[in-house]
C-alpha atoms as a PDB file:
ATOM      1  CA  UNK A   1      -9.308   5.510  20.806  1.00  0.00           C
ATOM      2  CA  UNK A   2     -11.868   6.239  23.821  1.00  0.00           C
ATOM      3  CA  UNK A   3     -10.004   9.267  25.126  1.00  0.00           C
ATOM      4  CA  UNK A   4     -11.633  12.529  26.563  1.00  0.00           C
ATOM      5  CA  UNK A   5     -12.391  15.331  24.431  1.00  0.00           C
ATOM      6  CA  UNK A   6      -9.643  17.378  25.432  1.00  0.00           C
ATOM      7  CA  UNK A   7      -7.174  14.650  24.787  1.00  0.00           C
ATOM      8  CA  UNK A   8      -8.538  14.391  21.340  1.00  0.00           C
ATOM      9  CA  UNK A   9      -8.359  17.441  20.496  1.00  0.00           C
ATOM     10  CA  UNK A  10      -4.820  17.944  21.576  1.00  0.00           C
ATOM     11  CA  UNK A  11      -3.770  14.539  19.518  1.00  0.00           C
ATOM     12  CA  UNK A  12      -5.932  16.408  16.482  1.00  0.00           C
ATOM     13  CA  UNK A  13      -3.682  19.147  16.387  1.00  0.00           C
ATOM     14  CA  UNK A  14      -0.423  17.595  16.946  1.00  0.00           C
ATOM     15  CA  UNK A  15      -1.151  15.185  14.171  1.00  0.00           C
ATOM     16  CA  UNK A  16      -2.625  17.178  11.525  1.00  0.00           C
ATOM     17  CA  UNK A  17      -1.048  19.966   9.265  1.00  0.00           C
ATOM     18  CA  UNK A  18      -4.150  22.588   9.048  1.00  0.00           C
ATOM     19  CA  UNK A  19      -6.681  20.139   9.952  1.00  0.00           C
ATOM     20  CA  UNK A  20      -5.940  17.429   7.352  1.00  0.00           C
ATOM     21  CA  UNK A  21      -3.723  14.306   7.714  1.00  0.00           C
ATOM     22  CA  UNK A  22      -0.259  14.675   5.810  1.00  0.00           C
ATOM     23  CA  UNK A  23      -0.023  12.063   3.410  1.00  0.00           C
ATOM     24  CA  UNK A  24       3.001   9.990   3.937  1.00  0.00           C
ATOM     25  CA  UNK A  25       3.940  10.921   7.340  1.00  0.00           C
ATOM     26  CA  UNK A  26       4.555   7.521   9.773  1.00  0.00           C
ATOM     27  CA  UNK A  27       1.464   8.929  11.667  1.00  0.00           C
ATOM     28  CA  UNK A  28      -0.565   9.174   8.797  1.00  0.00           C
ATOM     29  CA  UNK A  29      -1.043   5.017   8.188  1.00  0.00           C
ATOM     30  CA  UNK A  30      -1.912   4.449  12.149  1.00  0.00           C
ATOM     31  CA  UNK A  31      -4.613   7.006  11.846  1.00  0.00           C
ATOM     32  CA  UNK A  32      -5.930   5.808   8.915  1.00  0.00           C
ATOM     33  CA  UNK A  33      -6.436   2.345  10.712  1.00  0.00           C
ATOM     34  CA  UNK A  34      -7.604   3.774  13.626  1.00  0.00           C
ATOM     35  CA  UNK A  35     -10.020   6.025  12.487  1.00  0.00           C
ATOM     36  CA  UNK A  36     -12.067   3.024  10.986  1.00  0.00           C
ATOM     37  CA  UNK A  37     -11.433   0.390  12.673  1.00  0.00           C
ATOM     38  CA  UNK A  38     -14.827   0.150  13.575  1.00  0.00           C
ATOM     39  CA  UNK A  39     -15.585  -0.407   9.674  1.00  0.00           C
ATOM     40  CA  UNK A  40     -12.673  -2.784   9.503  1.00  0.00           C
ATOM     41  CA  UNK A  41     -14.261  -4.673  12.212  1.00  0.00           C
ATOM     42  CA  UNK A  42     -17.595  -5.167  10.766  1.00  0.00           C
ATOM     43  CA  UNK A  43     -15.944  -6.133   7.473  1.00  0.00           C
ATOM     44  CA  UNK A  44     -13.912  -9.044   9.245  1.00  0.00           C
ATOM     45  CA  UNK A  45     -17.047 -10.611  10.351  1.00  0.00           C
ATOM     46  CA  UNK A  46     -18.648 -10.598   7.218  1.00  0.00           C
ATOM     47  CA  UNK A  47     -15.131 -12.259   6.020  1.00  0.00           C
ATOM     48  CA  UNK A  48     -15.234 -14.387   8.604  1.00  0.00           C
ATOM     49  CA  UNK A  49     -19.223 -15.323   8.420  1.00  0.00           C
ATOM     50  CA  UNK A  50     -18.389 -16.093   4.637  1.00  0.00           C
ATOM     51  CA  UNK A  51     -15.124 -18.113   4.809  1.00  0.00           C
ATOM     52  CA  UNK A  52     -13.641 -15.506   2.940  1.00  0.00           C
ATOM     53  CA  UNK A  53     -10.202 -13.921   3.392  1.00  0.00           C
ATOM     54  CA  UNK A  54      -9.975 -10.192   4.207  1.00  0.00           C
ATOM     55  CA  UNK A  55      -6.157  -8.287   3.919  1.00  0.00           C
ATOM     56  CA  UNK A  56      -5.936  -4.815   4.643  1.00  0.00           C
ATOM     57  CA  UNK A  57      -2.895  -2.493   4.045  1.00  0.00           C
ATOM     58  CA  UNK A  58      -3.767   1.068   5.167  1.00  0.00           C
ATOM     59  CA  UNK A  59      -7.129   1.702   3.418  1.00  0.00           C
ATOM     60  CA  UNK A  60      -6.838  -0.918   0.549  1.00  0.00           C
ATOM     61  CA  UNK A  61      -8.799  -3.896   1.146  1.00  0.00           C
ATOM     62  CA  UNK A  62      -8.867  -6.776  -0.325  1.00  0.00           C
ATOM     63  CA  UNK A  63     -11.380 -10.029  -0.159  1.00  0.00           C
ATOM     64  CA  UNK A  64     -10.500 -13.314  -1.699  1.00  0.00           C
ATOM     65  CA  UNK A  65     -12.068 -17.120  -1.751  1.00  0.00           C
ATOM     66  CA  UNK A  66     -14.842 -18.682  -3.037  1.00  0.00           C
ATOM     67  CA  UNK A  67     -17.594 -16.786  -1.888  1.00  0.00           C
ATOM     68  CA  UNK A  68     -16.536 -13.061  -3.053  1.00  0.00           C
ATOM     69  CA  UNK A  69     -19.569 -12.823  -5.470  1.00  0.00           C
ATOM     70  CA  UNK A  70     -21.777  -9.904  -6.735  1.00  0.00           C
ATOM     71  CA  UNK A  71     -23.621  -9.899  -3.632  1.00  0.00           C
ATOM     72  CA  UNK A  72     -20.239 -10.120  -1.380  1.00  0.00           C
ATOM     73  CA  UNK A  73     -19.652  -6.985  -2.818  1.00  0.00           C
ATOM     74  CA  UNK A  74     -22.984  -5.214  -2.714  1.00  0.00           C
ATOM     75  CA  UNK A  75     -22.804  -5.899   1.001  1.00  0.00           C
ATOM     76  CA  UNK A  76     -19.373  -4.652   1.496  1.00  0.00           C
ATOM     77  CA  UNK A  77     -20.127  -1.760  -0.230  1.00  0.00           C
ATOM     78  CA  UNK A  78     -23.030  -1.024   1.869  1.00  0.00           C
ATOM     79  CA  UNK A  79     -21.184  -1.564   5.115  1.00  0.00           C
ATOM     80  CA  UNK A  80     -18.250   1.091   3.850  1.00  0.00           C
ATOM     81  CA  UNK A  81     -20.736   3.708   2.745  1.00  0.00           C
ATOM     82  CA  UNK A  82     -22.504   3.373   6.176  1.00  0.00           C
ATOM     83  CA  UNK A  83     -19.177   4.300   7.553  1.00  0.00           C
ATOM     84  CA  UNK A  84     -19.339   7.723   5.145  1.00  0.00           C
ATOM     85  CA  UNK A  85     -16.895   6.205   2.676  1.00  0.00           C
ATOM     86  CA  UNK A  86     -16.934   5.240  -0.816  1.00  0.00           C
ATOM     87  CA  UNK A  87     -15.790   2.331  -2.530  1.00  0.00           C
ATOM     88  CA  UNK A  88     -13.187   3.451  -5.252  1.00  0.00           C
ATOM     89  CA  UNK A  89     -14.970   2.791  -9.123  1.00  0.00           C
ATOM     90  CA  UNK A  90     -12.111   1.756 -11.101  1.00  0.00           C
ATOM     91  CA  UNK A  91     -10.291   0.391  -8.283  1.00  0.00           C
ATOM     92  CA  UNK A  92     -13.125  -2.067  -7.310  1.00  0.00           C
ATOM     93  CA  UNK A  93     -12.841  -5.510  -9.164  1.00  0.00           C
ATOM     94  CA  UNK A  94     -13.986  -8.977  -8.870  1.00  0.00           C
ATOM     95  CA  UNK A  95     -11.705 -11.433 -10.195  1.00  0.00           C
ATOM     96  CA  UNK A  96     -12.333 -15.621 -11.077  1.00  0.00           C
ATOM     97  CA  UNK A  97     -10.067 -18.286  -9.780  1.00  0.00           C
ATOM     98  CA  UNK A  98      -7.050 -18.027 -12.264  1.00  0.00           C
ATOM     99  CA  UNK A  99      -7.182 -14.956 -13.121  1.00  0.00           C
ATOM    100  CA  UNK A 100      -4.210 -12.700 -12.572  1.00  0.00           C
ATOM    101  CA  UNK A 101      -5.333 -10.295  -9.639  1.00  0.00           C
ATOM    102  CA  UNK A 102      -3.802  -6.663  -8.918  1.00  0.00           C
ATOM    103  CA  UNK A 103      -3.539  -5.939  -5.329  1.00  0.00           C
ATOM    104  CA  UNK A 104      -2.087  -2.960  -4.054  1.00  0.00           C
ATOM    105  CA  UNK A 105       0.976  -2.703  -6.449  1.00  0.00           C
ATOM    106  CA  UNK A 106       1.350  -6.279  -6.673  1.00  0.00           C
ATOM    107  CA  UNK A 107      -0.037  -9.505  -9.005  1.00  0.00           C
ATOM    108  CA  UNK A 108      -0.459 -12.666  -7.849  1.00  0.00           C
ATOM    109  CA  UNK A 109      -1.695 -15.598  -9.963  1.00  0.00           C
ATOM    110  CA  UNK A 110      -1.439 -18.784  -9.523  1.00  0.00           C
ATOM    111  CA  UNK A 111      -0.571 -18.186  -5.374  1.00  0.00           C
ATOM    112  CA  UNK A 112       2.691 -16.328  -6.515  1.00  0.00           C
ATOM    113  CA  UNK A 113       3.774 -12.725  -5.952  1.00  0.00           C
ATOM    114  CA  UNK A 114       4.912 -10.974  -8.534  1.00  0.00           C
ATOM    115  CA  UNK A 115       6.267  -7.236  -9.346  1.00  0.00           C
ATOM    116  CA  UNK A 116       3.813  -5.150 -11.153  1.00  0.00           C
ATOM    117  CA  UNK A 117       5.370  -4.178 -14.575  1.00  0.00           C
ATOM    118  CA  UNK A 118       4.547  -0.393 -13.895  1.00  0.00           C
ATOM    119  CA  UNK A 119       6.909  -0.800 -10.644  1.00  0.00           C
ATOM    120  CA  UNK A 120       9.596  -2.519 -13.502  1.00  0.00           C
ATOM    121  CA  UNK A 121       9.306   0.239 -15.727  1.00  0.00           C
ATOM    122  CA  UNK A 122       9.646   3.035 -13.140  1.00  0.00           C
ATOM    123  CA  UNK A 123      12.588   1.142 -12.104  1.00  0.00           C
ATOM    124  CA  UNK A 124      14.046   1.122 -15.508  1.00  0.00           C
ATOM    125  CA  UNK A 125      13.543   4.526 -15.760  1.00  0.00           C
ATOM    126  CA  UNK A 126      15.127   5.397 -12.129  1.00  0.00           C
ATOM    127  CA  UNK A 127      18.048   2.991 -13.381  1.00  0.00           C
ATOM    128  CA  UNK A 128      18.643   5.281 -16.670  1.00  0.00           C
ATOM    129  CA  UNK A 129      18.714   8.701 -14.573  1.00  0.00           C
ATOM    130  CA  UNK A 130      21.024   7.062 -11.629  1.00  0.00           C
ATOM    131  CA  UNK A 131      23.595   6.330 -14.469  1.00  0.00           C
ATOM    132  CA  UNK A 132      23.972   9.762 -15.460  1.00  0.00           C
ATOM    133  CA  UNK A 133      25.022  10.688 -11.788  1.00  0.00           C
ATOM    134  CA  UNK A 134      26.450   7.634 -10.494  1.00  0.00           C
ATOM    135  CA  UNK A 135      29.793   9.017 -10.711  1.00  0.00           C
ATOM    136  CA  UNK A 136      29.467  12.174  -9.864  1.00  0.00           C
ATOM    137  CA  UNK A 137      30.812  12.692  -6.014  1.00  0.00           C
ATOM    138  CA  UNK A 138      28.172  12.427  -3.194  1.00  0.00           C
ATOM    139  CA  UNK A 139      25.649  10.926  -5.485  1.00  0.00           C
ATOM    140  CA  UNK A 140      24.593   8.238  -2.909  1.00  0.00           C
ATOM    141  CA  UNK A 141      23.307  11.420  -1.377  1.00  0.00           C
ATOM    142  CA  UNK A 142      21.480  12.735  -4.547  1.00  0.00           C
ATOM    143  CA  UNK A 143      17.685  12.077  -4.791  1.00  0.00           C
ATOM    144  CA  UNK A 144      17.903   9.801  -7.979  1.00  0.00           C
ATOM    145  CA  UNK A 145      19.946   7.598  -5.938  1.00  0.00           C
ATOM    146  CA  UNK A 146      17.477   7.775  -2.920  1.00  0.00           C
ATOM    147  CA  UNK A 147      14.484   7.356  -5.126  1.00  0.00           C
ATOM    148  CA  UNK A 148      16.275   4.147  -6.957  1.00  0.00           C
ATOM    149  CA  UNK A 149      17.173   2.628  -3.589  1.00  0.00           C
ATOM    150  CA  UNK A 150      13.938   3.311  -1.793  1.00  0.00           C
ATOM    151  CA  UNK A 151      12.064   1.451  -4.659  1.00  0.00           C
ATOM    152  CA  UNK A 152      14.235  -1.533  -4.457  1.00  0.00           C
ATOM    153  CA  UNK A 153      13.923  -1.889  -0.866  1.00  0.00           C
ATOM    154  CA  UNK A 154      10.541  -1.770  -1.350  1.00  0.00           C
ATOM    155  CA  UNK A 155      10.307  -4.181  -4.000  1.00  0.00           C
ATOM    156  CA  UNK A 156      12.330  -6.681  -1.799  1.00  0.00           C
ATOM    157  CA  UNK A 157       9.626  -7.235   0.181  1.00  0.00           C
ATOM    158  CA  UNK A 158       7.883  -8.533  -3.096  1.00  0.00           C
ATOM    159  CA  UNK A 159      11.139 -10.351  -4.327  1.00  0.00           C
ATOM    160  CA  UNK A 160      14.275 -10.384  -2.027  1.00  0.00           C
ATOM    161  CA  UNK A 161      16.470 -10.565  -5.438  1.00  0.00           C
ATOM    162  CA  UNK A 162      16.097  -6.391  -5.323  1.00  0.00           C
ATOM    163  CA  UNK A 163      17.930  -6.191  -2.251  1.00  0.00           C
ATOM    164  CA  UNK A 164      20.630  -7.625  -3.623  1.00  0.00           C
ATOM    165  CA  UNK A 165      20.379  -4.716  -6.842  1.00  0.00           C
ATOM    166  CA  UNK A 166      20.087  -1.955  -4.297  1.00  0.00           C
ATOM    167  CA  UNK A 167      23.529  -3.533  -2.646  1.00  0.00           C
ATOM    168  CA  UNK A 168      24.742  -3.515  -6.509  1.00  0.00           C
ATOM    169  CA  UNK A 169      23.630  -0.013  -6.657  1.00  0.00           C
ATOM    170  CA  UNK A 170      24.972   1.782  -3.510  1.00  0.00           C
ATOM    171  CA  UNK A 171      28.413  -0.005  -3.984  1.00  0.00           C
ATOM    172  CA  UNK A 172      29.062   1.416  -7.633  1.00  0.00           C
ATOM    173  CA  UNK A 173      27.650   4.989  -6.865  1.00  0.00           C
ATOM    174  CA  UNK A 174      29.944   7.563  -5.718  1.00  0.00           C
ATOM    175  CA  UNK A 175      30.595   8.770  -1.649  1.00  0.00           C
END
């Protein structure tokens, strides 16, 4: 962020909890991107130098087109352990054209976005528990309720038709 040393360490300590970043926290994805954005850079010109498509949410990346190959990924690799990072084992895949691909808690195939079914069966599950305390009073307060409406707001981004559940669901829970 090309600020003095004394600056830095100031914005250190305000946005750390004992030297580490806290996970979660709206500071925590900013700092993520800024703290290797240098890395993101160089990645985007490879992208770019291939014709391939790079999308980045926080620190998940993910390449797709024609020319992610073996040796796409080789170099990638090599660029994001230059950078003192790792490329995750199990979470590192190459995928073929019609394949269904799982992106950070999402599949698309065939262009289309669709709801991972471990986000539909944690949903189930949060539906089950909210039932049981749905009409007790001041359950829109309780943290089933927030947990249940917190995942269908996120999953509207994937599918607006959970918005529409979460209205469902704060209407027939209790004040």
């Amino acid at each position: 962020m090309e600020c003095s040393s004394d600056v830095a360490d100031i914005l250190s300590h305000i946005c750390t909890i004992h030297g580490h970043l806290p996970t979660g926290s709206r500071i925590s994805m900013p700092l993520a991107y800024w703290a290797n954005c240098r890395m993101f850079s160089e990645l985007e010109q490879l992208a770019i130098k291939h014709n391939v498509t790079m999308t980045l949410y926080v620190d998940d990346l993910t390449f797709s087109g024609n020319h992610v190959n073996p040796l796409f990924k080789s170099i990638t690799r090599q660029i994001i352990e230059r950078h003192g990072h790792q490329m995750h084992p199990t979470k590192t895949k190459l995928y073929r054209g019609k394949e269904p691909k799982l992106v950070t808690g999402i599949v698309i195939k065939d262009e289309i976005v669709f709801v991972r079914n471990e986000q539909r069966m944690k949903l189930v599950s949060d539906i089950t528990c909210w039932k049981s305390i749905k009409d007790i009073p001041n359950a829109i307060n309780m943290q089933i309720t927030l947990t249940l409406l917190g995942r269908l707001y996120a999953l509207s981004s994937i599918d607006p038709k959970f918005k529409d559940r979460a209205r469902t669901i704060k209407a027939n829970t209790q004040k």
